[in-house]
Protein backbone atom coordinates (compact mmCIF):
# COMPACT_ATOMS: atom_id res chain seq x y z
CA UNK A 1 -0.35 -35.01 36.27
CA UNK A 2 1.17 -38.07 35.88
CA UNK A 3 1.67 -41.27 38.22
CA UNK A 4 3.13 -44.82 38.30
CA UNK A 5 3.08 -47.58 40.49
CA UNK A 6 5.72 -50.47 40.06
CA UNK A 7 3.20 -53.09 40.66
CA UNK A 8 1.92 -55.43 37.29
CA UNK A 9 -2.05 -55.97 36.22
CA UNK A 10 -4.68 -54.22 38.10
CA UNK A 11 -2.07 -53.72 41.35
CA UNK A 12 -0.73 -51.01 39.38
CA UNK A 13 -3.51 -48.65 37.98
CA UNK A 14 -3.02 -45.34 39.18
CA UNK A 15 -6.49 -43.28 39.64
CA UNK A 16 -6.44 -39.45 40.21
CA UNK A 17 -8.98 -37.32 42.51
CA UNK A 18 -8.72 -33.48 44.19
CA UNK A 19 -7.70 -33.80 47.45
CA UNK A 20 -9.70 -31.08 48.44
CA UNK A 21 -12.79 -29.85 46.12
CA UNK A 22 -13.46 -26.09 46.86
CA UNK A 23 -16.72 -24.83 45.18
CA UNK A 24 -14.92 -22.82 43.02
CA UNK A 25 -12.29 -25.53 41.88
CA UNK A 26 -14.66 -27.84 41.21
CA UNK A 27 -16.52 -25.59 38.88
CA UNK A 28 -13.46 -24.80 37.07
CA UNK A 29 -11.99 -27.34 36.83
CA UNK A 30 -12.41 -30.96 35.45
CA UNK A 31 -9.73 -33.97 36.47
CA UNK A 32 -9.88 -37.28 34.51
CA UNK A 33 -9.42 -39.88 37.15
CA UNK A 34 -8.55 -42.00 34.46
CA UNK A 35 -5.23 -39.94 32.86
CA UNK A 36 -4.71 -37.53 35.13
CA UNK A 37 -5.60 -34.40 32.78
CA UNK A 38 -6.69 -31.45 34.25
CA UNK A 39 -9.04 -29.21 31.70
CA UNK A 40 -11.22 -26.53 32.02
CA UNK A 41 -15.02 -26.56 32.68
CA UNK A 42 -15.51 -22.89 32.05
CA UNK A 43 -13.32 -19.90 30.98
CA UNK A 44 -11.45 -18.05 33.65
CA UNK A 45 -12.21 -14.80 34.91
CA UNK A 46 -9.40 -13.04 36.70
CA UNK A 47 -11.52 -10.89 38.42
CA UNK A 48 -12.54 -13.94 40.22
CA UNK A 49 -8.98 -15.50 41.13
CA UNK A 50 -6.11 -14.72 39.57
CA UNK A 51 -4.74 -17.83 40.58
CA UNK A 52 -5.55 -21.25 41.77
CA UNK A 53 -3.94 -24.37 43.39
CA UNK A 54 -5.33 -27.95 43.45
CA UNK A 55 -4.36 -30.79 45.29
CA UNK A 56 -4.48 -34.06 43.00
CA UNK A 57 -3.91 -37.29 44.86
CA UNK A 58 -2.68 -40.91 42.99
CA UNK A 59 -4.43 -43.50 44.40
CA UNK A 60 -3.34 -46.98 43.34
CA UNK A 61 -5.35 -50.10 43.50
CA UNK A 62 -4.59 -50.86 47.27
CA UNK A 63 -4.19 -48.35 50.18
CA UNK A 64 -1.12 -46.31 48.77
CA UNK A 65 -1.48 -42.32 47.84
CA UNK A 66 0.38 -39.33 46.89
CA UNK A 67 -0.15 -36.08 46.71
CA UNK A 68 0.75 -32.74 44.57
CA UNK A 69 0.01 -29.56 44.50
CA UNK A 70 -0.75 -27.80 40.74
CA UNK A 71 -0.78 -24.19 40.77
């Protein structure tokens, strides 16, 4: 995912984080707070889920937020 904020300097770094960690996401999935890339921790197994959604929020440097929803 990918995020901006108009603000210069430090003002304007954009960290990521999952909204909501469910046991399962979390084990499956790995978000760089840094970049926003979402990788895998393990391989999938349908029989477990054969799909997911994750909530990734933008934080930037002060109070401000967004959210999305990956599927």
């Amino acid at each position: 995912v990918t995020a901006s904020d108009a603000d210069e300097g430090q003002n304007g770094h954009v960290k990521y984080s999952l909204k909501k960690e469910t046991g399962m996401a979390s084990d499956i999935f790995h978000l760089d707070s840094e970049t926003g890339a979402i990788k895998l921790s393990r391989i999938l197994d349908f029989e477990e889920g054969d799909s997911y959604i994750l909530e990734v929020q933008a934080h930037d440097s002060g109070a401000l937020f967004d959210t999305t929803k990956v599927v």
